[in-house]
Protein backbone atom coordinates (compact mmCIF):
# COMPACT_ATOMS: atom_id res chain seq x y z
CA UNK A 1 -25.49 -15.73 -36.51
CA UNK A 2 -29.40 -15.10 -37.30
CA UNK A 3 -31.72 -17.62 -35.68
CA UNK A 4 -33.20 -19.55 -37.99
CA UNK A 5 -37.39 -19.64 -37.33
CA UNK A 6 -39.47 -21.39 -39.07
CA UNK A 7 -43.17 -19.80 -39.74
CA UNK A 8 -45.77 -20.88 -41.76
CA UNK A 9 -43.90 -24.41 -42.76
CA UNK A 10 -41.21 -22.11 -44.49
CA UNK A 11 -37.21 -21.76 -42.75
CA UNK A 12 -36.37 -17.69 -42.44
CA UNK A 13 -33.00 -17.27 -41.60
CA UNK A 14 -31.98 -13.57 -41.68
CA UNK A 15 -33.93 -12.37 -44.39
CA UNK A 16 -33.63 -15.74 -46.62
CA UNK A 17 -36.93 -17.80 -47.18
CA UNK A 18 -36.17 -21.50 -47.81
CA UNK A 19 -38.61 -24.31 -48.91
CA UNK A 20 -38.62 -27.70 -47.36
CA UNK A 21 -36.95 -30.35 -49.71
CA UNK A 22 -36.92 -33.66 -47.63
CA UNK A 23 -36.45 -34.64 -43.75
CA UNK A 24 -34.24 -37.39 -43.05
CA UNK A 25 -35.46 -39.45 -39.99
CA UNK A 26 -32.40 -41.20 -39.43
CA UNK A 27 -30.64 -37.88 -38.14
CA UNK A 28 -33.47 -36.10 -37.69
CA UNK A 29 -31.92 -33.75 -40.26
CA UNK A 30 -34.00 -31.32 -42.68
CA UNK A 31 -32.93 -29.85 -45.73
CA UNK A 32 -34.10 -26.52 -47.62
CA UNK A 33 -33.48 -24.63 -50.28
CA UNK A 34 -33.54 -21.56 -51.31
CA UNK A 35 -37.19 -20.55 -52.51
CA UNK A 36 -35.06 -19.12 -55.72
CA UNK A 37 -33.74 -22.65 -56.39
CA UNK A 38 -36.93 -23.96 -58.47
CA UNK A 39 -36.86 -21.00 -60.20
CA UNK A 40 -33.37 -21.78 -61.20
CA UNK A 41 -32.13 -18.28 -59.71
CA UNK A 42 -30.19 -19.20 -56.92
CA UNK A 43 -28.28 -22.28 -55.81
CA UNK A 44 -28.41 -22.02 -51.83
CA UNK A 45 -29.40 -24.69 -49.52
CA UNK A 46 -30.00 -25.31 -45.58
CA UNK A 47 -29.61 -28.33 -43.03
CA UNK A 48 -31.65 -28.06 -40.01
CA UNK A 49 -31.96 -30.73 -36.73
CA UNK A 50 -33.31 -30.10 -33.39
CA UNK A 51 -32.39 -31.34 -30.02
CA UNK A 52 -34.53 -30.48 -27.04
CA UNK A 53 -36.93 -28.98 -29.37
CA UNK A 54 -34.63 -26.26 -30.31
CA UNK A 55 -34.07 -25.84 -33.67
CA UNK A 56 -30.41 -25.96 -35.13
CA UNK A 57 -28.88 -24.63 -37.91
CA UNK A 58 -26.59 -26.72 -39.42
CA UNK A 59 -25.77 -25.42 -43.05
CA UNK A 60 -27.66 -21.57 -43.91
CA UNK A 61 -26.46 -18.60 -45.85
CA UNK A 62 -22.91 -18.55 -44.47
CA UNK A 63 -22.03 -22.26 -45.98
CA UNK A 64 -24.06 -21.85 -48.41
CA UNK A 65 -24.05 -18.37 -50.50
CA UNK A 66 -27.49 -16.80 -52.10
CA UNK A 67 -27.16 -15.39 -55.76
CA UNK A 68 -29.49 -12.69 -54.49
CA UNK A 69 -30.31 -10.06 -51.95
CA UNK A 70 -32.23 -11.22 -48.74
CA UNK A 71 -35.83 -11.42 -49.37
CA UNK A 72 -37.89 -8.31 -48.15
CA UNK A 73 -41.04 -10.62 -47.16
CA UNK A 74 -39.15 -12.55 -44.78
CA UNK A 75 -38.13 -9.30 -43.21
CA UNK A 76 -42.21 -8.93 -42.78
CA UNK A 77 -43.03 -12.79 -42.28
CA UNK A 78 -40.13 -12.62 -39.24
CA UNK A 79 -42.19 -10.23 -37.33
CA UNK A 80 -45.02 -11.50 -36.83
């Protein structure tokens, strides 16, 4: 499974970008979507929590399949 990162207030996991949607503070939970999904081009979401400042993965690209290839910038933005 790829660790998800986030950098620059974006969620890479693999080579997927997602956007943050809305944080619940309840369950400390965070969900993304795809940065395709405003655009109407893909359909893919993400849940993310942490505990002891790690940061979990809940939901990502296996749960939740991407109408596209991974995005080459995130290949870039991952390295940094």
């Amino acid at each position: 499974m790829d660790t998800p990162k986030i950098v620059d207030k974006i969620l890479l996991v693999g080579d997927f970008v997602y956007l943050r949607t809305r944080t619940n503070p309840k369950n400390n939970h965070t969900h993304w979507d795809c940065r395709k999904v405003r655009a109407k081009e893909c359909k893919a979401r993400a849940i993310t929590t942490t505990r002891n400042q790690e940061l979990i993965l809940l939901k990502g690209p296996k749960e939740s399949k991407h109408a596209h290839p991974p995005n080459q910038e995130a290949s870039r933005s991952s390295h940094r």
